[in-house]
C-alpha atoms as a PDB file:
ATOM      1  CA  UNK A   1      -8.799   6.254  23.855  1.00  0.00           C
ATOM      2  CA  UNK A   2      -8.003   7.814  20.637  1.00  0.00           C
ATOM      3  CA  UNK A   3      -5.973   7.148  17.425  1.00  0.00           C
ATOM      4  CA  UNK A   4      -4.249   9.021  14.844  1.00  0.00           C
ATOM      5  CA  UNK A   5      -3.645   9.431  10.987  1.00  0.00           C
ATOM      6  CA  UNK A   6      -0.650  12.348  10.860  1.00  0.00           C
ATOM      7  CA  UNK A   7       0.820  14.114   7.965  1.00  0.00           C
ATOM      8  CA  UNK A   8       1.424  17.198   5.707  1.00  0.00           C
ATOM      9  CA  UNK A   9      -1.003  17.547   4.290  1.00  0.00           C
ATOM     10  CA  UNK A  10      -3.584  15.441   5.564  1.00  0.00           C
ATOM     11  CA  UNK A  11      -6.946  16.824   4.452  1.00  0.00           C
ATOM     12  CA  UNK A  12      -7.767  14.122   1.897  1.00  0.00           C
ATOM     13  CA  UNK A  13      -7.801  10.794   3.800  1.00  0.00           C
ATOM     14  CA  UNK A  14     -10.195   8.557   3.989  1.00  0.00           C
ATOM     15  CA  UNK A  15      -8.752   6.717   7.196  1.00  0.00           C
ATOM     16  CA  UNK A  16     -10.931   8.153  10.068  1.00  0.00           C
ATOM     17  CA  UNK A  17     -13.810   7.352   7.455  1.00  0.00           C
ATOM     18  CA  UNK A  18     -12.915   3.696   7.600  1.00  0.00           C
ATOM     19  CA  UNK A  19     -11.773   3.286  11.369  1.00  0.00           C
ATOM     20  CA  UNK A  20     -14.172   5.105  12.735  1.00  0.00           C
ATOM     21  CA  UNK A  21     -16.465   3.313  11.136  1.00  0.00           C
ATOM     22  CA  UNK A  22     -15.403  -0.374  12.598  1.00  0.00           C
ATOM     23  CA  UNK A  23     -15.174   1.386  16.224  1.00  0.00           C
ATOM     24  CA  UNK A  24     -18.847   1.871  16.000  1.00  0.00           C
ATOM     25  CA  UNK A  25     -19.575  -1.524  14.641  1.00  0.00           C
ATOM     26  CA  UNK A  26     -17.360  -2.640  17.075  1.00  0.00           C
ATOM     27  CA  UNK A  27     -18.897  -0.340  19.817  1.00  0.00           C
ATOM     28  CA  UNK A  28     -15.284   0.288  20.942  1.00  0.00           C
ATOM     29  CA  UNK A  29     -15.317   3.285  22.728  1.00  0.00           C
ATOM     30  CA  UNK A  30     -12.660   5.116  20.649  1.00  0.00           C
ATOM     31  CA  UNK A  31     -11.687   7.779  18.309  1.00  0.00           C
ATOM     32  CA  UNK A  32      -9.741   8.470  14.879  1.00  0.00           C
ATOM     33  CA  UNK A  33      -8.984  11.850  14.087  1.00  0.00           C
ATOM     34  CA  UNK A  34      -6.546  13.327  11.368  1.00  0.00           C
ATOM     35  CA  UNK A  35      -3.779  15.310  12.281  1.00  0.00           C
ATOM     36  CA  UNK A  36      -1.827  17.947  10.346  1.00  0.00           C
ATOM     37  CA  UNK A  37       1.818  18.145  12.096  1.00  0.00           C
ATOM     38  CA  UNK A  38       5.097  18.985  11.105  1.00  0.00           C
ATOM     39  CA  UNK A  39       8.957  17.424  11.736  1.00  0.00           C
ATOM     40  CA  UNK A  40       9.124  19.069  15.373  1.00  0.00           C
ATOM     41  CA  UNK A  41       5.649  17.104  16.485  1.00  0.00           C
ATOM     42  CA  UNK A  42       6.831  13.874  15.642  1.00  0.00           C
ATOM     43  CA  UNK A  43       9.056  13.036  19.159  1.00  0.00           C
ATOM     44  CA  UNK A  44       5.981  14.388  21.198  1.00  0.00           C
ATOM     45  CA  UNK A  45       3.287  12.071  19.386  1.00  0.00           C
ATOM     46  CA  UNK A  46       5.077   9.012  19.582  1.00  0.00           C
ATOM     47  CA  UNK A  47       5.725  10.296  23.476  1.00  0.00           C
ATOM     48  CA  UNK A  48       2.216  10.357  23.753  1.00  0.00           C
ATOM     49  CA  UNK A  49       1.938   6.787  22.222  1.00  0.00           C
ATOM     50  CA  UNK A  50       4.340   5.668  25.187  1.00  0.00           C
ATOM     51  CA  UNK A  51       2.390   7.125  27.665  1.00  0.00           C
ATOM     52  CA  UNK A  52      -0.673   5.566  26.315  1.00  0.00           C
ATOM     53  CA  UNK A  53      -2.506   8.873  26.067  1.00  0.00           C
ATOM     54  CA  UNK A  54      -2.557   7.610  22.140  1.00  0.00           C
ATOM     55  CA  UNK A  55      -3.585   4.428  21.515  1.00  0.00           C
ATOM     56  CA  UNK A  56      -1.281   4.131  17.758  1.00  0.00           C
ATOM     57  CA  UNK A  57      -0.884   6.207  14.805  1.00  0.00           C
ATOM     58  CA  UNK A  58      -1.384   5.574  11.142  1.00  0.00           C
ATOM     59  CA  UNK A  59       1.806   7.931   8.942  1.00  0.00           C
ATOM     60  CA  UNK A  60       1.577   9.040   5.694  1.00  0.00           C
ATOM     61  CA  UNK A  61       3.491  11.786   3.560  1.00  0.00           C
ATOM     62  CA  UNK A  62       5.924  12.731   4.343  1.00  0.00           C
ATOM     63  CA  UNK A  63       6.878  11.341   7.186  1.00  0.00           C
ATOM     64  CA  UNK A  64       7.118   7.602   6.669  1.00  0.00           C
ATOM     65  CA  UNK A  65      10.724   7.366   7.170  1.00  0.00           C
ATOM     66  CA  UNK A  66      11.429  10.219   9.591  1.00  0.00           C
ATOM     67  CA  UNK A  67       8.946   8.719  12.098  1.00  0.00           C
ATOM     68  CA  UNK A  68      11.229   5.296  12.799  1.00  0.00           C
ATOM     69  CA  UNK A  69      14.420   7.565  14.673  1.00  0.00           C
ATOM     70  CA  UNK A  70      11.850   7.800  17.731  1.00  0.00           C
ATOM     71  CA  UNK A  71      10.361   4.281  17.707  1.00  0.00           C
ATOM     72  CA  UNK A  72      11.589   1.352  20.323  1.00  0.00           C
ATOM     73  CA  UNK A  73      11.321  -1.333  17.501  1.00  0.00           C
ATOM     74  CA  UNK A  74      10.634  -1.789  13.979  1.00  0.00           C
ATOM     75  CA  UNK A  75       9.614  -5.030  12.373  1.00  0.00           C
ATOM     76  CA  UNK A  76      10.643  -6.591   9.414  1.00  0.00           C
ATOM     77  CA  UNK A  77       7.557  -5.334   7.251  1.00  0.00           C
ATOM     78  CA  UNK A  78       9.245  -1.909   8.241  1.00  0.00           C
ATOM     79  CA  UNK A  79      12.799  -2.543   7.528  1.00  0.00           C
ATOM     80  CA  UNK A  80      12.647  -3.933   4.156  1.00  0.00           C
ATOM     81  CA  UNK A  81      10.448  -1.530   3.089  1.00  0.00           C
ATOM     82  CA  UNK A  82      12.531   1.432   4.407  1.00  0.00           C
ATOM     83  CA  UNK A  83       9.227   3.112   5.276  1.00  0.00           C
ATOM     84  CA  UNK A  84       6.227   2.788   8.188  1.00  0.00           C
ATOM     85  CA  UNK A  85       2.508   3.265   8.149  1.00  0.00           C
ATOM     86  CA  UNK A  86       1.520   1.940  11.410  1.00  0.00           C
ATOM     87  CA  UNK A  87       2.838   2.779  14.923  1.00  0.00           C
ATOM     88  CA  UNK A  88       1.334   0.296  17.720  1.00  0.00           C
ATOM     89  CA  UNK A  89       2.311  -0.547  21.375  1.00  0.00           C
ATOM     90  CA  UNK A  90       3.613  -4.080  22.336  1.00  0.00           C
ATOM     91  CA  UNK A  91       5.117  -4.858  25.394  1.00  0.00           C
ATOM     92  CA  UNK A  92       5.965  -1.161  26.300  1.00  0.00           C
ATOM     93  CA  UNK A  93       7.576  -1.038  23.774  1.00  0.00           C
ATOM     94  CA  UNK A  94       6.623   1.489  20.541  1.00  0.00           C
ATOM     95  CA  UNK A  95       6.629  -0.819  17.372  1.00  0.00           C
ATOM     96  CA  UNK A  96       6.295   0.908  14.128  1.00  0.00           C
ATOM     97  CA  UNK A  97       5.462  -1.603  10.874  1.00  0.00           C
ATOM     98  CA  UNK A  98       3.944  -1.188   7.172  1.00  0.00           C
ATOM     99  CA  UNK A  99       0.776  -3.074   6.055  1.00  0.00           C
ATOM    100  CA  UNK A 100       0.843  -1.387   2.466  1.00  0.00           C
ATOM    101  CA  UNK A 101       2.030  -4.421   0.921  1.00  0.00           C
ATOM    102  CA  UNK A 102      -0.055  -7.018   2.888  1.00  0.00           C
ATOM    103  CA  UNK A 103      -3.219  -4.988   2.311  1.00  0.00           C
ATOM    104  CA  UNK A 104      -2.556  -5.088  -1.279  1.00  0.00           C
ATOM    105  CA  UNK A 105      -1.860  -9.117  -1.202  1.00  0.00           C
ATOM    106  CA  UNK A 106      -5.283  -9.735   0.496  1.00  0.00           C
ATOM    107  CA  UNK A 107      -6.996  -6.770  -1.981  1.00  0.00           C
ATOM    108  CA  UNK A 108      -5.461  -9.224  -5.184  1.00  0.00           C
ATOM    109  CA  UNK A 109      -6.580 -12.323  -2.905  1.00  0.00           C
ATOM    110  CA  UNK A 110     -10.249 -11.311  -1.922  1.00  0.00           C
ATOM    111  CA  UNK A 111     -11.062  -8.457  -4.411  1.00  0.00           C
ATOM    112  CA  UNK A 112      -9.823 -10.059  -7.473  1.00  0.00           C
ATOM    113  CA  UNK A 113      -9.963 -13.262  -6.850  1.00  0.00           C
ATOM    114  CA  UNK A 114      -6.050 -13.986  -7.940  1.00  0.00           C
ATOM    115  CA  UNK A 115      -3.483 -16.198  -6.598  1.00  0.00           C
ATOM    116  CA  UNK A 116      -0.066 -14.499  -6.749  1.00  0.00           C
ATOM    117  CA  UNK A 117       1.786 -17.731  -6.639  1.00  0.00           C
ATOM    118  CA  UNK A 118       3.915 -18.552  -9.929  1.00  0.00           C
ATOM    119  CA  UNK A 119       2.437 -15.204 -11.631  1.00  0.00           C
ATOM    120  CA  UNK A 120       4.676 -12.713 -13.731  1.00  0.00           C
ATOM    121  CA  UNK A 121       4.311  -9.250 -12.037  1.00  0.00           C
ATOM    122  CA  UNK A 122       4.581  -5.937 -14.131  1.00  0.00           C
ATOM    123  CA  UNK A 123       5.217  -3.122 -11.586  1.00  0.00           C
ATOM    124  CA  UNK A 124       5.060   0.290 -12.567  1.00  0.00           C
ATOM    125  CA  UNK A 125       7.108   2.921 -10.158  1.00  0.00           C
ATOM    126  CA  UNK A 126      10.321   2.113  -8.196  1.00  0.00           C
ATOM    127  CA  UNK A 127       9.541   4.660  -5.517  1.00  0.00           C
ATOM    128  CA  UNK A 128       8.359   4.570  -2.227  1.00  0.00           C
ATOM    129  CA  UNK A 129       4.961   3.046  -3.062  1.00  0.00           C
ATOM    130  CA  UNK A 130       6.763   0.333  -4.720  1.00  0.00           C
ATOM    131  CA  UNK A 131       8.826  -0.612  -1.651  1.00  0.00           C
ATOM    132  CA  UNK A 132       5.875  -0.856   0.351  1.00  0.00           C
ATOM    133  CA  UNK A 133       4.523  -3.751  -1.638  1.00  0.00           C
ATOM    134  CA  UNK A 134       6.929  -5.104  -3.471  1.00  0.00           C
ATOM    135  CA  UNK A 135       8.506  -7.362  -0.512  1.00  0.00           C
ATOM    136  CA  UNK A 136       4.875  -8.681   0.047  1.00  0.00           C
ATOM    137  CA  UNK A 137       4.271  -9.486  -3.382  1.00  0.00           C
ATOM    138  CA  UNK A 138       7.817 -11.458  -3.318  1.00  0.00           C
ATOM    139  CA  UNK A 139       6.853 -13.559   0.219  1.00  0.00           C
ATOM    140  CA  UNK A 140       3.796 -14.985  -2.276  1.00  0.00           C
ATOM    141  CA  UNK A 141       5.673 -16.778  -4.353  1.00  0.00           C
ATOM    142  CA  UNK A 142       5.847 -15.176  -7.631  1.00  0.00           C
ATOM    143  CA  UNK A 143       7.545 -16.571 -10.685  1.00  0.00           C
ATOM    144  CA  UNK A 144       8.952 -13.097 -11.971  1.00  0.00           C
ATOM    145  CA  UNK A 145       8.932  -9.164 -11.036  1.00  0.00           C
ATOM    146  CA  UNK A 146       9.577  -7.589 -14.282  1.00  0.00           C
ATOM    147  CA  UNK A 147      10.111  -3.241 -13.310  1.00  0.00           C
ATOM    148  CA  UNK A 148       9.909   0.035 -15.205  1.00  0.00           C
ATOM    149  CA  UNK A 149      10.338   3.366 -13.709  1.00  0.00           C
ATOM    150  CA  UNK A 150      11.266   6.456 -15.338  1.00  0.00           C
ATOM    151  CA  UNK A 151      14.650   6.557 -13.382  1.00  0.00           C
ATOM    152  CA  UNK A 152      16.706   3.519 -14.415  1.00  0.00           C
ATOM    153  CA  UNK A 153      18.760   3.984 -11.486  1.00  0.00           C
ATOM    154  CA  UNK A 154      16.370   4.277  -8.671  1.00  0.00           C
ATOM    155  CA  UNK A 155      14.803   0.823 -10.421  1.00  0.00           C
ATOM    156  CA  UNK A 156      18.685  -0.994 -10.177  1.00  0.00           C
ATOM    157  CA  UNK A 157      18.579   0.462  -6.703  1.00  0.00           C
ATOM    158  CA  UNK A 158      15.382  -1.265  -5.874  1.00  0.00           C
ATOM    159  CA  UNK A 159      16.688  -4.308  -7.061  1.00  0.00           C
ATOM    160  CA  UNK A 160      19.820  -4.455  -5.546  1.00  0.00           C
ATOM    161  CA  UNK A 161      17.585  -3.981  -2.054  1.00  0.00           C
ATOM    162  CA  UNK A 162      15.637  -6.760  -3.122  1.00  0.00           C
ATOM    163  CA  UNK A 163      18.184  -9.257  -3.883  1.00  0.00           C
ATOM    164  CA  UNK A 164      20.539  -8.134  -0.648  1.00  0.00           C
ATOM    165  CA  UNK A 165      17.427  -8.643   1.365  1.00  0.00           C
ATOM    166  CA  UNK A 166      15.595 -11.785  -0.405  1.00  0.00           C
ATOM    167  CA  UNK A 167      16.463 -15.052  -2.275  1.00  0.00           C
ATOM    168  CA  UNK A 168      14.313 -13.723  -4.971  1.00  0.00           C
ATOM    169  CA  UNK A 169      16.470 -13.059  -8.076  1.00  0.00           C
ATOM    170  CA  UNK A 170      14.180 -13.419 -11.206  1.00  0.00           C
ATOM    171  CA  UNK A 171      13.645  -9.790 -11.874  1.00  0.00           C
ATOM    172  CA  UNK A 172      13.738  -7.748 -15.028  1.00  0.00           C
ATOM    173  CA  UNK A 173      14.137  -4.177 -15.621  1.00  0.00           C
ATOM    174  CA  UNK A 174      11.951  -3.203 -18.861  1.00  0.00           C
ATOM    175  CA  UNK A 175      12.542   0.688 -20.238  1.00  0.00           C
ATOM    176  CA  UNK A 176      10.294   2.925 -19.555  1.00  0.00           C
ATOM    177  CA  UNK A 177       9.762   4.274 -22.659  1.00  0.00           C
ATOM    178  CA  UNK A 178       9.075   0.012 -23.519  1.00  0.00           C
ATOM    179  CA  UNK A 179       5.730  -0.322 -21.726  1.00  0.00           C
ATOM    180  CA  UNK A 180       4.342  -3.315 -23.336  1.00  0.00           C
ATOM    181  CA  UNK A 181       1.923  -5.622 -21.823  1.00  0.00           C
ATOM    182  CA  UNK A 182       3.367  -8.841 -23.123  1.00  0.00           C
ATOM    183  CA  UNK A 183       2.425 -12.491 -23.083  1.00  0.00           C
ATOM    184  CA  UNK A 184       4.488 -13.446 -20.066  1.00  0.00           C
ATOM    185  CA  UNK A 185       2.592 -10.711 -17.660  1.00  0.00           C
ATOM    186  CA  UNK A 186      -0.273 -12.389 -15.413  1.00  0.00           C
ATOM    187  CA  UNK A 187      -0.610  -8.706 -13.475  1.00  0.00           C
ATOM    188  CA  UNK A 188       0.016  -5.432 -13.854  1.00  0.00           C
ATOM    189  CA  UNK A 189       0.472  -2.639 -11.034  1.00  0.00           C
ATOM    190  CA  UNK A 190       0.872   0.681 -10.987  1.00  0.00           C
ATOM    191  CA  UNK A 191       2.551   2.038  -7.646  1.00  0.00           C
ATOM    192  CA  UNK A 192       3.320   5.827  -9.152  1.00  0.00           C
ATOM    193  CA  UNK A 193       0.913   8.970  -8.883  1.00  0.00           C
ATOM    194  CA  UNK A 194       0.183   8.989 -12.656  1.00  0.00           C
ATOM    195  CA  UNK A 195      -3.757   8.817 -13.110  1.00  0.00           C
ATOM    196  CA  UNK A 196      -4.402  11.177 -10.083  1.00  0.00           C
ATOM    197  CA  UNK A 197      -4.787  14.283 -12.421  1.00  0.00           C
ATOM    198  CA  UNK A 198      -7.401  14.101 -15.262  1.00  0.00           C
ATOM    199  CA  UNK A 199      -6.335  11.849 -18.754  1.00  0.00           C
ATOM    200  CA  UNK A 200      -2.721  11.663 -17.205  1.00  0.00           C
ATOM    201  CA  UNK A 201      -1.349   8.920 -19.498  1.00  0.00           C
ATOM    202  CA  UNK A 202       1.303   6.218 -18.287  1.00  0.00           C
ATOM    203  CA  UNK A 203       1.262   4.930 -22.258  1.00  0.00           C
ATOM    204  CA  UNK A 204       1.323   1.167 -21.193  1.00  0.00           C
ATOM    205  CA  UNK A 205       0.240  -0.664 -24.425  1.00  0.00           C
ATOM    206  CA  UNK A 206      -2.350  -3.246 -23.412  1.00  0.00           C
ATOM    207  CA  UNK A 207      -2.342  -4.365 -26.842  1.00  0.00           C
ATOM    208  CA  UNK A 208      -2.573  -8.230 -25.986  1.00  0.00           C
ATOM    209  CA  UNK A 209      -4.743 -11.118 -26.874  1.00  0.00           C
ATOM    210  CA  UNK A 210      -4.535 -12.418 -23.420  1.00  0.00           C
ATOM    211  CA  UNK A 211      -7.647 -11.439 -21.134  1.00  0.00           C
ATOM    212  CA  UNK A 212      -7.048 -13.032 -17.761  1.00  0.00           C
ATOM    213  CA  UNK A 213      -4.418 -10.155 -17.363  1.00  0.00           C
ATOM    214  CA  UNK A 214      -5.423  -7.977 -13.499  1.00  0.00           C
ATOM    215  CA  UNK A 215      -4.649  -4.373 -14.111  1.00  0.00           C
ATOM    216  CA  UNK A 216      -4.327  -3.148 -10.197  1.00  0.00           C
ATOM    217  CA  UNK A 217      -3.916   0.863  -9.503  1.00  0.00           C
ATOM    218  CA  UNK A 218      -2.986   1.225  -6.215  1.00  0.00           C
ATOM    219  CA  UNK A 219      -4.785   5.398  -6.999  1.00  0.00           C
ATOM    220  CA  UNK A 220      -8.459   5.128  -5.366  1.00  0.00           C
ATOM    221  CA  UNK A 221      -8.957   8.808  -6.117  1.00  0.00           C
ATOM    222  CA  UNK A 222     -10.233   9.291  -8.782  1.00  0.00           C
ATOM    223  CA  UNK A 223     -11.594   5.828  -8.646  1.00  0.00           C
ATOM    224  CA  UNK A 224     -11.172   4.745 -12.393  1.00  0.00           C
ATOM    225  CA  UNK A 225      -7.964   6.652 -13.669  1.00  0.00           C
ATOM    226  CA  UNK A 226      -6.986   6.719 -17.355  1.00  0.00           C
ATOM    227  CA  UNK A 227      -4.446   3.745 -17.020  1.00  0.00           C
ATOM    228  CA  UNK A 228      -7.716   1.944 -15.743  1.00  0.00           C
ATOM    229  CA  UNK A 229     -10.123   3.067 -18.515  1.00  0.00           C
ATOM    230  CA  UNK A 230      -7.719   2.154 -21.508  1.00  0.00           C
ATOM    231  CA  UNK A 231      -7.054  -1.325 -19.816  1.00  0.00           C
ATOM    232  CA  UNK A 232     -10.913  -1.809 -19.831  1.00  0.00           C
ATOM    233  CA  UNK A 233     -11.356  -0.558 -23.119  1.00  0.00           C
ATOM    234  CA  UNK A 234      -9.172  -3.724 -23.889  1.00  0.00           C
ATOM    235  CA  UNK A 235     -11.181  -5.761 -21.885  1.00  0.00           C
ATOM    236  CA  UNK A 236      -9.095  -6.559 -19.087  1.00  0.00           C
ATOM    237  CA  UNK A 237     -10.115  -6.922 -15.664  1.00  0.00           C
ATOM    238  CA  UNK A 238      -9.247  -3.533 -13.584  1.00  0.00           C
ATOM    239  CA  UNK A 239      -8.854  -2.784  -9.790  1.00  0.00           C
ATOM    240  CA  UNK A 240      -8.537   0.596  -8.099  1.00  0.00           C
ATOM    241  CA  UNK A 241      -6.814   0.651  -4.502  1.00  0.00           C
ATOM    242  CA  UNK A 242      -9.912   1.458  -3.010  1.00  0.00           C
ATOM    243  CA  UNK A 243      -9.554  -2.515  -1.887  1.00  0.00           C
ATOM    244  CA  UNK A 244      -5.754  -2.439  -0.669  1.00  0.00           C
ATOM    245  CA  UNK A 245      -6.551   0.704   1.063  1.00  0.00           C
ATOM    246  CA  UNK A 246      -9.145  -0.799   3.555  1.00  0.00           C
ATOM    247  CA  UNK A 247      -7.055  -3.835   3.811  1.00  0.00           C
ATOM    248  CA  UNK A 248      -3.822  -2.630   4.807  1.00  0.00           C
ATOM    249  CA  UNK A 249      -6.437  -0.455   7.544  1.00  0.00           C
ATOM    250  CA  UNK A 250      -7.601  -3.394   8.601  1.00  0.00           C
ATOM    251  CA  UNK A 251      -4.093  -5.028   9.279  1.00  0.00           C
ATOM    252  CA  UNK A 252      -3.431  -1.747  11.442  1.00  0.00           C
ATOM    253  CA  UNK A 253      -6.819  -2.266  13.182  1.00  0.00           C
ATOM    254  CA  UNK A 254      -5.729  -5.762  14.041  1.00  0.00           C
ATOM    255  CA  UNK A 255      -2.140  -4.335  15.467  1.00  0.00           C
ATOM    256  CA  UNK A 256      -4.244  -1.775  17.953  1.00  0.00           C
ATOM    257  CA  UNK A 257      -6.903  -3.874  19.189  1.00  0.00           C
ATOM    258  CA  UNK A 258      -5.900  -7.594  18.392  1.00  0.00           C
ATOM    259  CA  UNK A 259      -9.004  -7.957  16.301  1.00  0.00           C
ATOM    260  CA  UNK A 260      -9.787  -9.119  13.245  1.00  0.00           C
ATOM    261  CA  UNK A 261     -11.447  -7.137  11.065  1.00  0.00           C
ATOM    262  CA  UNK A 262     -14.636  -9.075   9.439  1.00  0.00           C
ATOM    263  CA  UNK A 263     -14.950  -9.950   5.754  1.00  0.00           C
ATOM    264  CA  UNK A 264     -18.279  -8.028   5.868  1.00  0.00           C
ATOM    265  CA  UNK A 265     -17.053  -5.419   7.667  1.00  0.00           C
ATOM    266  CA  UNK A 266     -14.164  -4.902   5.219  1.00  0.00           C
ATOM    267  CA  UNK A 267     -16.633  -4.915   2.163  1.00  0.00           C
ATOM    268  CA  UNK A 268     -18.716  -2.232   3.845  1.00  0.00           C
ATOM    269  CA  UNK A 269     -15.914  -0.308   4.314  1.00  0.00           C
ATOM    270  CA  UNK A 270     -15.081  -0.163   0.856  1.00  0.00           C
ATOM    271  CA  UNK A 271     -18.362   0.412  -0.049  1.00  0.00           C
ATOM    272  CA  UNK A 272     -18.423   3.743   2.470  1.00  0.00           C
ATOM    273  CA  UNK A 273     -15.355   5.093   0.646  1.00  0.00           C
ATOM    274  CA  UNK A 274     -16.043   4.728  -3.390  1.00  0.00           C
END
């Protein structure tokens, strides 16, 4: 058996790190391997995936969207996100879904030790990133989603997908040049690729009295970006994605084998990768 992680370029994940490491504490007898591919390659994997001569696939960039034409289903995780990370076979039938958000729900849940329910949300990005999560975030039960992005109208276009899709309506739109951590925020996410490069600066103001604010990056490389270091500097509890990155694995792990993935196991995982 063997599983997949495909896209362009593909050099710098950390996925067959992590699976590969349950299938041996597992003692499955499988394996993960990256794969750098192109638009033409996608019909032929997810063949493959039919045939069962691939067991599932993990997507990232760029091809989170273009994978779904040549899937039999897509869930609901998939369709309000507009965008899949996980391709499994149910059924016969070729299922693609996204565990971004979910991984970072359990990452806020076990990691940090936060409740979502009834908490103001400060989300940073309106992009793709964003989308993953965001619907997740919503299905917890959270008082208010308050949204900046550097494109106004990508962040009304967001919202207008959230309220067509949800019942969720209490959501804000803050300028982006107006990044102030206020008295009303409980948690603050970044979803954009700010931080990845060396002192890139986001400018959030954590100027705030309040120190039971979570500061959550959803960057695990480098593993303490600037955004991070100036919330700590304010004393504020930080978390890297290191934690939603492992989880949202382990949701995908679950969807190929139908088996949970360990507390323990998890932790070790994250410990392999930072």
């Amino acid at each position: 058996m063997k599983l997949l992680v495909i896209g362009n370029p593909i050099k710098h994940s950390k996925s067959p790190l992590i699976h590969n490491f349950w299938l041996k504490e597992k003692k499955i007898n499988c394996s993960y391997k990256s794969l750098l591919v192109n638009s033409e390659d996608l019909k032929g994997i997810i063949q493959k995936v039919k045939k069962g001569e691939i067991l599932g696939i993990n997507i990232t960039l760029p091809f989170k969207e273009e994978i779904q034409q040549y899937l039999d289903l897509t869930d609901n995780n998939a369709l309000y996100t507009g965008a899949i990370n996980t391709v499994y076979k149910k059924n016969n039938k070729v299922i693609g879904t996204n565990t971004d958000g979910i991984g970072l729900v359990n990452s806020l849940k076990h990691d940090s030790k936060i409740s979502l329910k009834d908490k103001n949300i400060f989300l940073i990005g309106a992009g793709g990133a964003a989308r993953g999560i965001i619907f997740s975030l919503i299905s917890q039960k959270i008082q208010r989603l308050i949204i900046t992005n550097r494109s106004i109208e990508k962040a009304k276009n967001l919202v207008f997908d959230i309220k067509r899709q949800t019942n969720f309506n209490n959501i804000i739109i803050q300028e982006w040049s107006n990044k102030n951590v206020g008295f009303q925020m409980d948690i603050i996410i970044n979803t954009t690729s700010y931080g990845m490069k060396e002192n890139e600066n986001l400018s959030v103001n954590f100027h705030t009295k309040r120190k039971n604010i979570v500061v959550y990056d959803i960057i695990y490389n480098p593993s303490q970006t600037y955004f991070l270091k100036k919330a700590k500097d304010y004393g504020i509890k930080t978390y890297n994605g290191s934690g939603m990155l492992v989880r949202q694995a382990a949701e995908s792990f679950q969807r190929w084998f139908e088996i949970q993935v360990s507390e323990k196991e998890i932790k070790k995982a994250i410990n392999l990768i930072t």
